[in-house]
PDB file of N, CA and C in Angstrom:
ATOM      1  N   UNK A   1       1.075 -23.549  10.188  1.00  0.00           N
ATOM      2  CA  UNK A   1       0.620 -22.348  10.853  1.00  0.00           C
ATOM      3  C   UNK A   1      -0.759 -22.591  11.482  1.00  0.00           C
ATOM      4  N   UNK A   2      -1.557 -23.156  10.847  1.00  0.00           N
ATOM      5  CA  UNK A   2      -2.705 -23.873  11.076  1.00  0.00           C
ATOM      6  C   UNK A   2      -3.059 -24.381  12.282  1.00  0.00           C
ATOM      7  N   UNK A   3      -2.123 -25.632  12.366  1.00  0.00           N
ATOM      8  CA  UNK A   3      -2.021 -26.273  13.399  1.00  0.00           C
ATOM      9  C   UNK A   3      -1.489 -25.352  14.834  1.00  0.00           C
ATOM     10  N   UNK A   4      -0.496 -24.805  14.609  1.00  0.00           N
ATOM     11  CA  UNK A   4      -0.294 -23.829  15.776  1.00  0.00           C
ATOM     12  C   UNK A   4      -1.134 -22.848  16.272  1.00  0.00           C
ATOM     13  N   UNK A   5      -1.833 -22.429  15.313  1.00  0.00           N
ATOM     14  CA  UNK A   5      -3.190 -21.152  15.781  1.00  0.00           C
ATOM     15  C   UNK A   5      -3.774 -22.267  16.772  1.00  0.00           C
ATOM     16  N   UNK A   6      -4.327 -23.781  16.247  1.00  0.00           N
ATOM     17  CA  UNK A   6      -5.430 -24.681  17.208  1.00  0.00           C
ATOM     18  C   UNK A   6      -4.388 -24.863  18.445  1.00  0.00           C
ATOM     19  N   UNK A   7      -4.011 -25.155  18.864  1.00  0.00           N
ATOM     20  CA  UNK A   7      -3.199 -25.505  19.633  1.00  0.00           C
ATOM     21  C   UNK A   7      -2.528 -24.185  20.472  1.00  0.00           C
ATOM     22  N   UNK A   8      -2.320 -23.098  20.386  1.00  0.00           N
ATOM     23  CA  UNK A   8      -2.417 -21.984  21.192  1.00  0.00           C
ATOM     24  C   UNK A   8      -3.914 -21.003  21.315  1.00  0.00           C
ATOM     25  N   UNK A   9      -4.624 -21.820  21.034  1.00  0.00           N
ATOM     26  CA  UNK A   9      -6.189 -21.474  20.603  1.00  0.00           C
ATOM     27  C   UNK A   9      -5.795 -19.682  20.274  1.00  0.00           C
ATOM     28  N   UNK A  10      -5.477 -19.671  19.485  1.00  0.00           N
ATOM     29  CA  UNK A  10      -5.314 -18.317  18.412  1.00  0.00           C
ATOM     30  C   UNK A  10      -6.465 -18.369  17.532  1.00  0.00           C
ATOM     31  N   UNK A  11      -7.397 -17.643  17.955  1.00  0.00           N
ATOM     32  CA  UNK A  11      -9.233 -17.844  17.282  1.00  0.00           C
ATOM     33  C   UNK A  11      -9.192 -16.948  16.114  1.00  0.00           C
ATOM     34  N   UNK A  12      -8.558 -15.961  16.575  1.00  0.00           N
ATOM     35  CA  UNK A  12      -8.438 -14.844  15.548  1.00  0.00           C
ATOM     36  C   UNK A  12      -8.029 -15.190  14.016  1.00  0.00           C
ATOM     37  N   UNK A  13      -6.513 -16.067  13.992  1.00  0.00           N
ATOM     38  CA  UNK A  13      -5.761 -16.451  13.316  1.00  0.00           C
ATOM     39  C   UNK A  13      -6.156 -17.444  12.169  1.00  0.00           C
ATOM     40  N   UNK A  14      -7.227 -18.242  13.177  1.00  0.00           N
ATOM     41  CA  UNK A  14      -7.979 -19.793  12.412  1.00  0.00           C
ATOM     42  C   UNK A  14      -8.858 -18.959  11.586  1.00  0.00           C
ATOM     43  N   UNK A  15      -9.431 -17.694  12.140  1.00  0.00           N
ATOM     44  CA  UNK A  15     -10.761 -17.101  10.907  1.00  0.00           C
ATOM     45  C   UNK A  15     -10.422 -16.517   9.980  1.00  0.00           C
ATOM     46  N   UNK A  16      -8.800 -16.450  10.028  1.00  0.00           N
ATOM     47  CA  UNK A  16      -8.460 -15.612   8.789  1.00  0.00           C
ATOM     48  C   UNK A  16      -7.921 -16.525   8.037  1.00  0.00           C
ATOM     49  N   UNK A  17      -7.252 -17.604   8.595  1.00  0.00           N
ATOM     50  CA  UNK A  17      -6.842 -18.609   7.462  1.00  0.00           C
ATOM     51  C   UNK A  17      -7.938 -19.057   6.725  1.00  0.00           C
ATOM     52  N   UNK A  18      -9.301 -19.415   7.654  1.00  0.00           N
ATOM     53  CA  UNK A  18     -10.397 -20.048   7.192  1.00  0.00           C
ATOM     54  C   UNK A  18     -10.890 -18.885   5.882  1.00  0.00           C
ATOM     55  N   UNK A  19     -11.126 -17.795   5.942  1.00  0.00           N
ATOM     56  CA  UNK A  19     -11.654 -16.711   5.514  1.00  0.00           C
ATOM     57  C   UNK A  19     -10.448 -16.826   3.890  1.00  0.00           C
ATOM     58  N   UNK A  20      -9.411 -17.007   4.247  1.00  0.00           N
ATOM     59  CA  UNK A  20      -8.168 -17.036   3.196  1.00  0.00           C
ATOM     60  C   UNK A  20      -8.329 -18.031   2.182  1.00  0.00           C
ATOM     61  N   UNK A  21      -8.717 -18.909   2.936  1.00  0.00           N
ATOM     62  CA  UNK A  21      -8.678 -20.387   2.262  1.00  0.00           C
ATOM     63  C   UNK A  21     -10.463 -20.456   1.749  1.00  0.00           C
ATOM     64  N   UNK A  22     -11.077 -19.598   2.073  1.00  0.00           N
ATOM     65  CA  UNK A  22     -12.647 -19.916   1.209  1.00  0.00           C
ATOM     66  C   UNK A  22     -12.738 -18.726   0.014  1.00  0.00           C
ATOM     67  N   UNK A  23     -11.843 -17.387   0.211  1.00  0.00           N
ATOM     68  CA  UNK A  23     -11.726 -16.493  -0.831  1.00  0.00           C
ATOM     69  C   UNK A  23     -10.941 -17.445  -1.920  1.00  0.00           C
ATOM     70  N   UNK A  24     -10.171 -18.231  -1.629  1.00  0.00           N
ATOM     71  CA  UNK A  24      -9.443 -18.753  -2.612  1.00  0.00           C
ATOM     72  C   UNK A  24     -10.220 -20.014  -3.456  1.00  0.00           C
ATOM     73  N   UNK A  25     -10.458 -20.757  -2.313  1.00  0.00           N
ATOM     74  CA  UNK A  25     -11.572 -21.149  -3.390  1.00  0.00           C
ATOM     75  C   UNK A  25     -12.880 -20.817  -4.090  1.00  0.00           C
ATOM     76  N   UNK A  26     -13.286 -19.456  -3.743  1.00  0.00           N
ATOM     77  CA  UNK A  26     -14.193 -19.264  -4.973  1.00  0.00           C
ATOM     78  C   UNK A  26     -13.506 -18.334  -5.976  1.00  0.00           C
ATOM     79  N   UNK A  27     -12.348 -17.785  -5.121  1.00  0.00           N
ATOM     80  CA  UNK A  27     -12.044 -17.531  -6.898  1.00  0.00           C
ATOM     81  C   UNK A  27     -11.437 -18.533  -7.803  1.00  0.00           C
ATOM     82  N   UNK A  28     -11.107 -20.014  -7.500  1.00  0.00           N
ATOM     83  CA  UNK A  28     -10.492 -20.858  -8.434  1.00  0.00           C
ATOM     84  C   UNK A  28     -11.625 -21.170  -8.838  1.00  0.00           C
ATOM     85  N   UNK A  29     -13.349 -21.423  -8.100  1.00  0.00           N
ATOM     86  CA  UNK A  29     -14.340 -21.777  -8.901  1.00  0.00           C
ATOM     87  C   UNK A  29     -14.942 -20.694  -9.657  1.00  0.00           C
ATOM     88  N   UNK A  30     -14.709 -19.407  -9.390  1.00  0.00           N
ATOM     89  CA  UNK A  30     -14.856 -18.268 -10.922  1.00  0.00           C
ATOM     90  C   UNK A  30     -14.177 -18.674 -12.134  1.00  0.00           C
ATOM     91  N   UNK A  31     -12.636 -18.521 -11.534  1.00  0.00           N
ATOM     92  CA  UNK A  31     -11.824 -18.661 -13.014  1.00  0.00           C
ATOM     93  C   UNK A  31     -12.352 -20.405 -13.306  1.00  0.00           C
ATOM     94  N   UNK A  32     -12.390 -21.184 -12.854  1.00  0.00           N
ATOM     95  CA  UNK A  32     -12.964 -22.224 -13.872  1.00  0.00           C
ATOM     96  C   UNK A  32     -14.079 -21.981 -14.434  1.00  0.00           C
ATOM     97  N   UNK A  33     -14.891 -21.586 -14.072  1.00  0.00           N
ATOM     98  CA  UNK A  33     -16.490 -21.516 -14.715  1.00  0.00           C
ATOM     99  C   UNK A  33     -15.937 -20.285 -16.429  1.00  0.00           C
ATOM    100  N   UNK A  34     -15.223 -19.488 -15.759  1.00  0.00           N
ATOM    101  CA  UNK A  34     -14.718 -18.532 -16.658  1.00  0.00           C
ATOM    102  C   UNK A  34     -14.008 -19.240 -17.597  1.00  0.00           C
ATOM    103  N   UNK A  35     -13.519 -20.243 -17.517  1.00  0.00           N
ATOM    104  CA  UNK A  35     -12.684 -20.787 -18.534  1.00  0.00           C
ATOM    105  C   UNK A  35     -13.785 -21.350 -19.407  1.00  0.00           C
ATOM    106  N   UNK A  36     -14.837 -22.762 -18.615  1.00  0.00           N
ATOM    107  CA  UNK A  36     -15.121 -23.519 -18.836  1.00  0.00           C
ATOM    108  C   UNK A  36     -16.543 -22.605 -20.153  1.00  0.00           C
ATOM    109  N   UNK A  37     -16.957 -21.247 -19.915  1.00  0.00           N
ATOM    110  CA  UNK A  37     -17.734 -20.661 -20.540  1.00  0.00           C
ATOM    111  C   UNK A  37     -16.703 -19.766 -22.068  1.00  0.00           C
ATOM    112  N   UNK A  38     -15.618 -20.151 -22.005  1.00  0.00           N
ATOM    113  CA  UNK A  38     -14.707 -19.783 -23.149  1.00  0.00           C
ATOM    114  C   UNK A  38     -14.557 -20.460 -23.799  1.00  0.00           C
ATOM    115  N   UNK A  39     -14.127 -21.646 -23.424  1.00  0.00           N
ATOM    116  CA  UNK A  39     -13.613 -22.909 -23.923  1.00  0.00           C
ATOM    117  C   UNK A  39     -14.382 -23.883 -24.652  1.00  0.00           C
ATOM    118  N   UNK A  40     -16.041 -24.268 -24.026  1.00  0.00           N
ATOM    119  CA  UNK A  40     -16.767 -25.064 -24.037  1.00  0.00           C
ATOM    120  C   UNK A  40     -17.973 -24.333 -25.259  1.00  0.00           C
ATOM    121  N   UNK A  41     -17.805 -25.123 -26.156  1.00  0.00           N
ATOM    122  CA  UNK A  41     -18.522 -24.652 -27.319  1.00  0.00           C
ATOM    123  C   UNK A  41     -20.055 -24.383 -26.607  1.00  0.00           C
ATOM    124  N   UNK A  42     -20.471 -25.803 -25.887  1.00  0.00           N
ATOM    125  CA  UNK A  42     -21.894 -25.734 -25.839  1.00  0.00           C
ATOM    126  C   UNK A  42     -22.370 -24.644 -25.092  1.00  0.00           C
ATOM    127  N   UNK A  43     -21.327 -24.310 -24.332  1.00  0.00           N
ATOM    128  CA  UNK A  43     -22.149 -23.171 -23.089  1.00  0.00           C
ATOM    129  C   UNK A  43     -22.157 -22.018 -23.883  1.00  0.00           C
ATOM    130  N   UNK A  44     -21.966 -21.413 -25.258  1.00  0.00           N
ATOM    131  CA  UNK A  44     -21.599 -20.187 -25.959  1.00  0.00           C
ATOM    132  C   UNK A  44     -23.538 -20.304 -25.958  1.00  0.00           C
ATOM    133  N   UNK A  45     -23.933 -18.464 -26.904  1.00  0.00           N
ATOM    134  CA  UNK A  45     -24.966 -18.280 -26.743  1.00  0.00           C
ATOM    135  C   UNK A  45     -25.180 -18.611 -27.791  1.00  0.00           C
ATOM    136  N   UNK A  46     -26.113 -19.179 -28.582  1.00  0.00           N
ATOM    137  CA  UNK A  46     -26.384 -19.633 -30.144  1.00  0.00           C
ATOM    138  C   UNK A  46     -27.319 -18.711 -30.625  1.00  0.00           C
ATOM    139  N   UNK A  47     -27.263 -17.391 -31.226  1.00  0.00           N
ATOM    140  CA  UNK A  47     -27.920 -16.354 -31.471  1.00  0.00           C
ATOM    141  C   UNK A  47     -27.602 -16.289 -32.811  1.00  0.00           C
TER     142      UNK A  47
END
């Protein structure tokens, strides 16, 4: 789909994939950090 937005220069199309594809990666780098602060003894608060 990608490739066809560049290639019919569909500008609109590329900012939403782009926009799609950067929401997605920060939420896979939330849920990791989210894991990695569950999981990972050292990052707990030592109170």
């Amino acid at each position: 789909m990608f490739l066809q937005s560049v290639e019919n220069q569909d500008y609109a199309l590329m900012q939403a994939l782009f926009l799609l594809l950067t929401v997605a990666v920060l939420v896979a780098i939330l849920v990791a950090d989210g894991a990695t602060a569950l999981l990972d003894p050292r990052t707990r608060d030592r109170s």
